[in-house]
N, C-alpha and C. Protein backbone atom coordinates (compact mmCIF):
# COMPACT_ATOMS: atom_id res chain seq x y z
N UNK A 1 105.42 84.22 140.47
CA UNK A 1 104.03 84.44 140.10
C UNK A 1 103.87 85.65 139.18
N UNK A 2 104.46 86.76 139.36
CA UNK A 2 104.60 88.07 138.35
C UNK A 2 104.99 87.52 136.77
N UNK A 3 106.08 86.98 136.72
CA UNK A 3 106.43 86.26 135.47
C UNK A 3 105.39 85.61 134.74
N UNK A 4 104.77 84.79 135.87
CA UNK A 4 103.37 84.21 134.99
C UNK A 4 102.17 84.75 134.53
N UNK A 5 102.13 85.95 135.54
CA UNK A 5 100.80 86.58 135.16
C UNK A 5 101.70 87.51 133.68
N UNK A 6 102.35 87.82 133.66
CA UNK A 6 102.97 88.49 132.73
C UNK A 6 102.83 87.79 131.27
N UNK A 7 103.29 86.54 131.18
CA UNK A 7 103.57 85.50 130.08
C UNK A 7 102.26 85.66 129.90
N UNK A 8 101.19 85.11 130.80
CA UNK A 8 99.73 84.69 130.17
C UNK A 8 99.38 85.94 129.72
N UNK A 9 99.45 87.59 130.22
CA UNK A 9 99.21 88.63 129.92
C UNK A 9 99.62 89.00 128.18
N UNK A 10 100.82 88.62 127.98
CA UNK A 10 101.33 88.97 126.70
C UNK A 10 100.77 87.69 125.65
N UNK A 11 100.70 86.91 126.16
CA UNK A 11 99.85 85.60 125.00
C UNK A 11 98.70 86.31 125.03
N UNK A 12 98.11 87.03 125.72
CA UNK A 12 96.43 87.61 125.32
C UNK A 12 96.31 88.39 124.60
N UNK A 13 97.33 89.47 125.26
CA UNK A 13 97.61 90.60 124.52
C UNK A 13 97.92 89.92 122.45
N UNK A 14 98.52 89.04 122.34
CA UNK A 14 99.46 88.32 121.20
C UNK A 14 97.86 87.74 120.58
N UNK A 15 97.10 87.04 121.24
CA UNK A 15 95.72 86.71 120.80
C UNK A 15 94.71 87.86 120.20
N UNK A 16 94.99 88.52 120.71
CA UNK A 16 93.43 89.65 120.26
C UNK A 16 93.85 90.22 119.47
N UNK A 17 95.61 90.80 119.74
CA UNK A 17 95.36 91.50 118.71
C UNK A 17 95.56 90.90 116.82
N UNK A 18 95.88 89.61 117.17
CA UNK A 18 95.52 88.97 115.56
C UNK A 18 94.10 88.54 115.40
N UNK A 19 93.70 88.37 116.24
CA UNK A 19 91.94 88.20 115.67
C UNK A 19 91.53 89.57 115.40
N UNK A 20 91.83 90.97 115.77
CA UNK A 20 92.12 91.88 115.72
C UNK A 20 92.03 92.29 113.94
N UNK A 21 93.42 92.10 113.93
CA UNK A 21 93.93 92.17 112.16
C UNK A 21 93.17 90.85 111.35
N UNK A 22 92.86 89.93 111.93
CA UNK A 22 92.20 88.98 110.97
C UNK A 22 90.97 89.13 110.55
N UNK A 23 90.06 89.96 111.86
CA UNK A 23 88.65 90.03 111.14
C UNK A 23 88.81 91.85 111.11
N UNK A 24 89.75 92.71 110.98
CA UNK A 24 89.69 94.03 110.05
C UNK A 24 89.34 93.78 108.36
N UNK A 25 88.82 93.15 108.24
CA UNK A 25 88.34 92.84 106.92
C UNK A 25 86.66 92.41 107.05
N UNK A 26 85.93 93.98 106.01
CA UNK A 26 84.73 93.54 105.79
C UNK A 26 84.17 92.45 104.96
N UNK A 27 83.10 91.86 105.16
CA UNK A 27 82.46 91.12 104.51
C UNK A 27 83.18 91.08 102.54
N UNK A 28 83.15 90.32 101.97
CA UNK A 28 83.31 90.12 100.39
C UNK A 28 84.90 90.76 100.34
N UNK A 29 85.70 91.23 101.38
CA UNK A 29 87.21 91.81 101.00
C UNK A 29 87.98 90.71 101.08
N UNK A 30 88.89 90.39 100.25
CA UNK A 30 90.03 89.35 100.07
C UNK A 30 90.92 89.50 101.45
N UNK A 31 90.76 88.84 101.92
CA UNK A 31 91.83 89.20 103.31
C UNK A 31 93.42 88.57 102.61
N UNK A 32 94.19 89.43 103.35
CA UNK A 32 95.47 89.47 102.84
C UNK A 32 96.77 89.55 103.89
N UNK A 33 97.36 88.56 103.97
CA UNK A 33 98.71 88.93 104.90
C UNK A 33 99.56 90.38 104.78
N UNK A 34 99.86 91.15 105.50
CA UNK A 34 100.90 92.22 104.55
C UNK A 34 101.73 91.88 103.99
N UNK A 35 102.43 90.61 103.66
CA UNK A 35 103.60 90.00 102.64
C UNK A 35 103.13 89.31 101.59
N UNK A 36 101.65 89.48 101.63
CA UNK A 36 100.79 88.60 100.31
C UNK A 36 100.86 89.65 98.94
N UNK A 37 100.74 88.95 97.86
CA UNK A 37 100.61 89.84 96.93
C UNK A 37 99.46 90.73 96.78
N UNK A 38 99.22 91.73 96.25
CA UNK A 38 98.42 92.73 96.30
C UNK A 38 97.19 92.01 95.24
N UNK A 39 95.84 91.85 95.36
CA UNK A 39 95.27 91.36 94.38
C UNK A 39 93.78 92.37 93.96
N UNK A 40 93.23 92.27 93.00
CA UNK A 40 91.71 93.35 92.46
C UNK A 40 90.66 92.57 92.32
N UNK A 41 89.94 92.54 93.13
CA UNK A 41 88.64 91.58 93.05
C UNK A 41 87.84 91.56 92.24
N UNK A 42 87.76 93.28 92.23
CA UNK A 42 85.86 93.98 91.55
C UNK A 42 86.27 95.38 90.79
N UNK A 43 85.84 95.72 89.92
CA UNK A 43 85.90 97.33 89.25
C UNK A 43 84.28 97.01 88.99
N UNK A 44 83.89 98.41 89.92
CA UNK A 44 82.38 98.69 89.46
C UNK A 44 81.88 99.91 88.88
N UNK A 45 81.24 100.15 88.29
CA UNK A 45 81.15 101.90 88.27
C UNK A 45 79.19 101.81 87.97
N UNK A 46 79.10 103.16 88.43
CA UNK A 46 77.41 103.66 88.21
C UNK A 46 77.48 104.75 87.34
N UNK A 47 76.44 105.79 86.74
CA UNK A 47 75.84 104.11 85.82
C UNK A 47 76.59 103.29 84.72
N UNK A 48 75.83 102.21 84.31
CA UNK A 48 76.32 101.12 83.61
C UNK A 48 76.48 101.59 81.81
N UNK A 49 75.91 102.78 82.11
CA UNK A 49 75.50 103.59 80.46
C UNK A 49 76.38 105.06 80.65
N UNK A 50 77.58 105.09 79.99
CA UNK A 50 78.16 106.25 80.59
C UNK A 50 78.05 107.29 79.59
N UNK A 51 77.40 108.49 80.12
CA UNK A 51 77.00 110.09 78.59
C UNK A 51 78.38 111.10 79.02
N UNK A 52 78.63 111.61 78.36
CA UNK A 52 79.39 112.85 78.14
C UNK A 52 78.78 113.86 78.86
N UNK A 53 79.42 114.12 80.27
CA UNK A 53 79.15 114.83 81.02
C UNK A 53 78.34 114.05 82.53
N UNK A 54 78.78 112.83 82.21
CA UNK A 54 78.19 112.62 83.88
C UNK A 54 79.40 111.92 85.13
N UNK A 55 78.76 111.90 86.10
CA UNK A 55 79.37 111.75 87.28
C UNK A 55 79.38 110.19 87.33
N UNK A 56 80.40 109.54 87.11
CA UNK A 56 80.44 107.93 87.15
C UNK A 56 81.11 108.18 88.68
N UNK A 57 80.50 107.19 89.71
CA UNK A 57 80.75 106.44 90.95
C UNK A 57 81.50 105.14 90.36
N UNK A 58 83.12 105.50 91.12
CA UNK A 58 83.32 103.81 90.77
C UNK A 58 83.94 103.23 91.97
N UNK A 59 84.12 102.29 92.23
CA UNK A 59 84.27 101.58 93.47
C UNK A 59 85.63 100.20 93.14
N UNK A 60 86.33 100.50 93.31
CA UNK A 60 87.43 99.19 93.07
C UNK A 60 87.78 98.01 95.03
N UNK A 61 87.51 97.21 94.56
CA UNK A 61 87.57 96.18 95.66
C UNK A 61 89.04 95.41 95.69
N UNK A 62 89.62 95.40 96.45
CA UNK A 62 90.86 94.73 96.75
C UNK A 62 90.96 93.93 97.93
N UNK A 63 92.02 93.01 98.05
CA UNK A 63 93.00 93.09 99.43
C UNK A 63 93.08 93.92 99.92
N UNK A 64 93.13 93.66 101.41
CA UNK A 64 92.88 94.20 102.86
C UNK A 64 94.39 95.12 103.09
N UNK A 65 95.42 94.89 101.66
CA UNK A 65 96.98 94.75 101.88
C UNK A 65 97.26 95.97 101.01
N UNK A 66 96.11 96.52 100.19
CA UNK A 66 96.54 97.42 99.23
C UNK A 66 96.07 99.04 99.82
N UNK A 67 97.45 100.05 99.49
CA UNK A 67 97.47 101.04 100.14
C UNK A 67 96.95 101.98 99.14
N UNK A 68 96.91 101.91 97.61
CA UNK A 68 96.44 102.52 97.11
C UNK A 68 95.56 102.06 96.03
N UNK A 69 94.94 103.01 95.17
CA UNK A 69 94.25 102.61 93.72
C UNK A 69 94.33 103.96 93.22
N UNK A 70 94.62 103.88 91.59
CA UNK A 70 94.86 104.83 90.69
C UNK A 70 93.82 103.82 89.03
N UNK A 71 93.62 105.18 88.66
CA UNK A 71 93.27 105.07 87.56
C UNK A 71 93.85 105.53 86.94
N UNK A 72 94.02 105.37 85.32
CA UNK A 72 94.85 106.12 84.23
C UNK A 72 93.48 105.91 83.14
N UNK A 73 93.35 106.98 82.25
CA UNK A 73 92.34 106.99 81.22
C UNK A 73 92.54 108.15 80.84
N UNK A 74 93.44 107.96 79.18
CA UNK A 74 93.33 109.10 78.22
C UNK A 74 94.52 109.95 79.08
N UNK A 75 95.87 109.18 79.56
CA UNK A 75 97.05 110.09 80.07
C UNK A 75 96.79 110.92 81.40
N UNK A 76 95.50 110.66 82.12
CA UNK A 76 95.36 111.04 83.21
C UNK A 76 95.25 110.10 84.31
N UNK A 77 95.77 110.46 85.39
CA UNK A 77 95.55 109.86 86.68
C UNK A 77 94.71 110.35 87.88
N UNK A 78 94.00 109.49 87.76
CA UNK A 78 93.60 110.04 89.07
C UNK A 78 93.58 109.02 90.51
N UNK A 79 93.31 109.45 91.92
CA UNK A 79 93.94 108.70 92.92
C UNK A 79 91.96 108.32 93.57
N UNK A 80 92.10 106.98 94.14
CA UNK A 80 90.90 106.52 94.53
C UNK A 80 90.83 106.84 96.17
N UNK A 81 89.56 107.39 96.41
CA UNK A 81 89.99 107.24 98.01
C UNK A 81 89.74 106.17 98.68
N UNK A 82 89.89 105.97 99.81
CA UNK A 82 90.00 104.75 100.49
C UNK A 82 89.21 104.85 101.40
N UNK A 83 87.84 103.84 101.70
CA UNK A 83 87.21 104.33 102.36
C UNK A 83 86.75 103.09 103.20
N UNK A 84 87.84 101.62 103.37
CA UNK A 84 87.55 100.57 104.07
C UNK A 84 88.55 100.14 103.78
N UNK A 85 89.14 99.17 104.87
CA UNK A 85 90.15 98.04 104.16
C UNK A 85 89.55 97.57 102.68
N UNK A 86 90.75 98.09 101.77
CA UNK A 86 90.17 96.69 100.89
C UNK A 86 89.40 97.81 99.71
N UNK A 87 88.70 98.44 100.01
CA UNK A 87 87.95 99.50 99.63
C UNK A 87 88.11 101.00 99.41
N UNK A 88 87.97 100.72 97.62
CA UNK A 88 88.30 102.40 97.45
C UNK A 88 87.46 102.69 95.99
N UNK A 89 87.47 103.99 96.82
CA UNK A 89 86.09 104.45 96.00
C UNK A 89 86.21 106.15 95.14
N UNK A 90 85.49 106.31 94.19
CA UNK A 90 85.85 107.92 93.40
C UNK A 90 84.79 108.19 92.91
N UNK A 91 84.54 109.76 92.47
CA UNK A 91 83.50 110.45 91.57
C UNK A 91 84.80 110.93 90.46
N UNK A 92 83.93 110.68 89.43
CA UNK A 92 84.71 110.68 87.97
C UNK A 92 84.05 111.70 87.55
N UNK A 93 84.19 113.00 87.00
CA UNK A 93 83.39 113.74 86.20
C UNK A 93 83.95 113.50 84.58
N UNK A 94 83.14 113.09 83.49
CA UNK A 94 83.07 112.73 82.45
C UNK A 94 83.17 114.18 81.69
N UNK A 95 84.03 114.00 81.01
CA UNK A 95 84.53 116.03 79.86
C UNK A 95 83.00 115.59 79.25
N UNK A 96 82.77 116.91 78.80
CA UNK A 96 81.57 116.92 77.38
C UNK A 96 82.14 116.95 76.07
N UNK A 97 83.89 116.99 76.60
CA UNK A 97 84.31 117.55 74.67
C UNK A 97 84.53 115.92 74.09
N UNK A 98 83.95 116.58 72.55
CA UNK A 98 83.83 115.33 71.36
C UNK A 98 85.12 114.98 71.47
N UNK A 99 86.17 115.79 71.74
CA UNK A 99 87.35 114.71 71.25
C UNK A 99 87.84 113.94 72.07
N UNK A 100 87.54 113.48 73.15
CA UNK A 100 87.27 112.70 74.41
C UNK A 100 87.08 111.19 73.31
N UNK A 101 87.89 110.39 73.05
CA UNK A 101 87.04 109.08 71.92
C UNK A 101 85.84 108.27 72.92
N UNK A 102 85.18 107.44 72.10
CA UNK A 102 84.24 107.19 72.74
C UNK A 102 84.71 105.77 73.41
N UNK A 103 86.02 105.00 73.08
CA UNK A 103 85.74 103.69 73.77
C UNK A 103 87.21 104.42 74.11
N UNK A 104 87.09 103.90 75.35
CA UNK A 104 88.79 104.39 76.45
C UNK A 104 89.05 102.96 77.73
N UNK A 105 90.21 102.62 77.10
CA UNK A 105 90.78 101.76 78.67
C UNK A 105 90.82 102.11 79.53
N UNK A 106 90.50 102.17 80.91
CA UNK A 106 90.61 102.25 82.00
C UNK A 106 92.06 101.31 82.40
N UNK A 107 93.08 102.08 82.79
CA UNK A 107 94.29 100.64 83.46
C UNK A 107 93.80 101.47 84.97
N UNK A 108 92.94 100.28 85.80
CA UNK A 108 93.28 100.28 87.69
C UNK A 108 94.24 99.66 87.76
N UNK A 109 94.74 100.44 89.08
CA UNK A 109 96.08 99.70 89.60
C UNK A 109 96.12 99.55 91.14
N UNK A 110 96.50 98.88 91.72
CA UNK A 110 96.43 98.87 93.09
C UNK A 110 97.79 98.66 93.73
N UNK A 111 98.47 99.56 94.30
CA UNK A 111 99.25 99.19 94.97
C UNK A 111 99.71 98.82 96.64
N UNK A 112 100.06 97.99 97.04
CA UNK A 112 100.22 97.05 98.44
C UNK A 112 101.04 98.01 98.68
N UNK A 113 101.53 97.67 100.47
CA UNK A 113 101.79 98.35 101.20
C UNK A 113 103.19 97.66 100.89
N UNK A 114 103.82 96.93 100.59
CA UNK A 114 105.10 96.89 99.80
C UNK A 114 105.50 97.80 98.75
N UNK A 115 104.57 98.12 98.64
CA UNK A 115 105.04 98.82 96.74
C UNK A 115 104.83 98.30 95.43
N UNK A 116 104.14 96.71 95.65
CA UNK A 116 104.21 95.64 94.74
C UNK A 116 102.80 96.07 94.11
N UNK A 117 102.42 96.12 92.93
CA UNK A 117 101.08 96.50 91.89
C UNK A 117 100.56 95.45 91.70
N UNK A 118 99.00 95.49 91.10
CA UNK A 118 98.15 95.02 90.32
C UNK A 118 97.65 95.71 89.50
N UNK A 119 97.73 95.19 88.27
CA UNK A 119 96.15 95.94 87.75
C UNK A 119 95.29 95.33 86.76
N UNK A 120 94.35 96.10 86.18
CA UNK A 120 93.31 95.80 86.08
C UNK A 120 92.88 96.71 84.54
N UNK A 121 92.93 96.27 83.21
CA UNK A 121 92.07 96.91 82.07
C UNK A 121 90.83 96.87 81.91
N UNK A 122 89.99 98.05 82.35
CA UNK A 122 88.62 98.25 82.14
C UNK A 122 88.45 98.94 81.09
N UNK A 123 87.96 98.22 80.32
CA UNK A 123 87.07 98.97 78.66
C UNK A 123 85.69 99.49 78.35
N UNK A 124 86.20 100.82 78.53
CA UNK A 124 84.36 101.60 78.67
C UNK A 124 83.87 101.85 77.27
N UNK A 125 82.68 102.57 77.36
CA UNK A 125 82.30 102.99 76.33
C UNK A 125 81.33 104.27 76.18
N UNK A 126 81.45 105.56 76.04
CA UNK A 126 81.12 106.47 75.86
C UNK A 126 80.31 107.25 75.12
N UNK A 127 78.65 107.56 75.36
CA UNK A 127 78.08 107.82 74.66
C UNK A 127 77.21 109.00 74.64
């Protein structure tokens, strides 16, 4: 009888905790196996009109699988924080200097908890 209560104990235990990891994913996040490839849903940023000298909010949406996000723009990196499965988010402060050009790629990148990348060319425009 110990054996059995045991077996049914560990199948429960084996149940919850994957419904567990299956619904750790908010609403609109790509749910992701950890052996799935790493994928980028969304690049958003506020505001939609970007001036020389302001604070862009940007928000990059991923898989539930990705451990990081980086931006690169103009030889700099910077690191996104993570602030949900799936979800990572930054304050950008925008230089005021003219030689800043006015249209700049954004490469996001996201990397999975493998090590395996995505990314993502966002083309802004600076005014």
């Amino acid at each position: 009888m110990p054996r059995i209560c045991a077996a049914v104990f560990t199948l429960a235990l084996l149940a919850v905790s994957t419904l567990v990891f299956a619904n750790d994913t908010s609403p609109g996040i790509p749910f992701a196996e950890p052996a799935d490839p790493v994928q980028i849903a969304s690049v958003s940023y506020e505001p939609r009109e970007i001036r020389r000298g302001d604070i862009v909010l940007a928000e990059v949406v991923c898989t539930n699988n990705t451990a990081t996000v980086t931006a690169e723009v103009a030889g700099f990196r910077l690191l996104f924080d993570k602030s949900a499965p799936g979800i990572f988010q930054s304050r950008i402060h925008v230089p005021h200097s003219p030689l800043v050009a006015s249209h700049q790629d954004i490469v996001v990148t996201a990397t999975g908890i493998d090590g395996a990348t995505a990314q993502r060319v966002v083309p802004i425009e600076i005014h």
